[in-house]
Structures are given as C-alpha cells and as structure tokens.
Protein backbone atom coordinates (compact mmCIF):
# COMPACT_ATOMS: atom_id res chain seq x y z
CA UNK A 1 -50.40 -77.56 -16.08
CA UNK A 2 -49.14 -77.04 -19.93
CA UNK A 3 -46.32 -74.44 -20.09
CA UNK A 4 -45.07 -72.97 -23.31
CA UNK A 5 -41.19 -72.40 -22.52
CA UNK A 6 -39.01 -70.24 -24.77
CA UNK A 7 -34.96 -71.04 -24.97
CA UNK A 8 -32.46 -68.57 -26.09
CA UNK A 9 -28.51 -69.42 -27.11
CA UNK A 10 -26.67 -72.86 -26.27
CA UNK A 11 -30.27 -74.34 -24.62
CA UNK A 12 -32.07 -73.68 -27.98
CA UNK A 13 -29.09 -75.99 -29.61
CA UNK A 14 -30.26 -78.40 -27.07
CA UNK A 15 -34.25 -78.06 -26.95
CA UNK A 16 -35.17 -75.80 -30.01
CA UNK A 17 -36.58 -72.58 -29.54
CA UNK A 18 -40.02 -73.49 -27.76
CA UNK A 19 -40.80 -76.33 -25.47
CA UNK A 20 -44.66 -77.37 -24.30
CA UNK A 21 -44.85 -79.67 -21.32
CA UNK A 22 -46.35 -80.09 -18.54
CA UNK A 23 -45.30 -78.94 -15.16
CA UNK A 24 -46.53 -77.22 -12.24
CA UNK A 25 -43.06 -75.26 -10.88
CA UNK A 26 -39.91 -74.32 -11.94
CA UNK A 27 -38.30 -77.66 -10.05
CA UNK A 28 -40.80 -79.98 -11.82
CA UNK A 29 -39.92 -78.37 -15.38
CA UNK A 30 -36.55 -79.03 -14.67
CA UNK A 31 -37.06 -83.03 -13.64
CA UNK A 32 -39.19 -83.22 -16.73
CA UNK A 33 -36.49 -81.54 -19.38
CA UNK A 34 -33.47 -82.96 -18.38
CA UNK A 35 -35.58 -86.29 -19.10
CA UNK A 36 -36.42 -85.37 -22.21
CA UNK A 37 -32.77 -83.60 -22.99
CA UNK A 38 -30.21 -85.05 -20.80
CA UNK A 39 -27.72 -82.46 -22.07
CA UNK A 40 -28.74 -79.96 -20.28
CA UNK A 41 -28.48 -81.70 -16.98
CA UNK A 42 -25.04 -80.42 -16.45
CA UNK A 43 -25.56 -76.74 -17.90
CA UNK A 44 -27.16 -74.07 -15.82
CA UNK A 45 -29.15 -71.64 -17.08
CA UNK A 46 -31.61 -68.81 -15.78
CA UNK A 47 -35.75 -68.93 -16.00
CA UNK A 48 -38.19 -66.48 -16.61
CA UNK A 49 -41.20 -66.17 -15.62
CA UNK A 50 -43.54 -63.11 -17.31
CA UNK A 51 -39.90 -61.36 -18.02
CA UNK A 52 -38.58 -61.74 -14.33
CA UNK A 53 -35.91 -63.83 -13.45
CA UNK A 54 -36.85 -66.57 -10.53
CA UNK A 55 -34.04 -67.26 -8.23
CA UNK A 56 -36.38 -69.66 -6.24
CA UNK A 57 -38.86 -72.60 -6.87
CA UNK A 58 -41.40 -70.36 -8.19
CA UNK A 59 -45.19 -72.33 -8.93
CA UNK A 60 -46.46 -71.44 -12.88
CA UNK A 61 -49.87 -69.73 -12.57
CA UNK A 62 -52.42 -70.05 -15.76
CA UNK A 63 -51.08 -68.66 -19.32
CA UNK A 64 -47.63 -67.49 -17.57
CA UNK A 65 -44.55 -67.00 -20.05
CA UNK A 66 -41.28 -69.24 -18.86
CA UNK A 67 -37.87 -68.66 -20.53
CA UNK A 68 -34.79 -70.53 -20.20
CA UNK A 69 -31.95 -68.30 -20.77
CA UNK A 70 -27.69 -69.51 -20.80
CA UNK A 71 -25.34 -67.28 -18.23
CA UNK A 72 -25.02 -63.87 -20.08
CA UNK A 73 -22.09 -61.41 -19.29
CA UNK A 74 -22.01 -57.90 -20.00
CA UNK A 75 -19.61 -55.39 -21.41
C-alpha cells in the first residue's frame, strides 16, 4: 500500500518533510526507509498514525496519516 509519511525535526534533515512509499506496517516502513536513508538506522524516533502514537507494529489501513517524529522533551 502507498503511504504518505510526514517527518518533523532531525528526520526531516534526513528524509525531507514528506516521504511516499510503499509499505503495509509500521515494521515494513521502517525496512524500506532505512534503505533508502541509512542515517536514520541508528536514530529512533516515534510514528504516528491518524495523530496517535503506535508503540507496536501497527498495519496502515487505506488513506491513513503516518508521522515520524525525533524524541521530544518537555519543560
């Protein structure tokens, strides 16, 4: 399935700010973009999907919105 992924902060240095490729979970999407951006192999990061953070391998349903988002802290 194509997914339309949005990056914030130190992974849109890496990626740009939007990502299309194919992918039918959030393990698959990761395979496939540390192939195309090996960088961000050893980074972690946080996904999205529809606004809610997946802690789990989470399968992409039809027009669902994925962001990849760098640790954050608070203040």
């Amino acid at each position: 399935m194509e997914i339309k992924i949005i990056t914030f902060g130190s992974i849109a240095a890496i990626t740009g700010k939007e990502i299309i490729l194919h992918a039918t979970d959030i393990a698959s999407m990761k395979v496939a973009l540390e192939q195309l951006f090996p960088a961000l192999s050893d980074r972690s990061y946080a996904v999205a999907i529809n606004k809610k953070l997946a802690g789990a391998n989470v399968a992409f349903g039809q027009n669902d919105s994925v962001t990849l988002m760098p640790p954050y802290s608070g203040g």
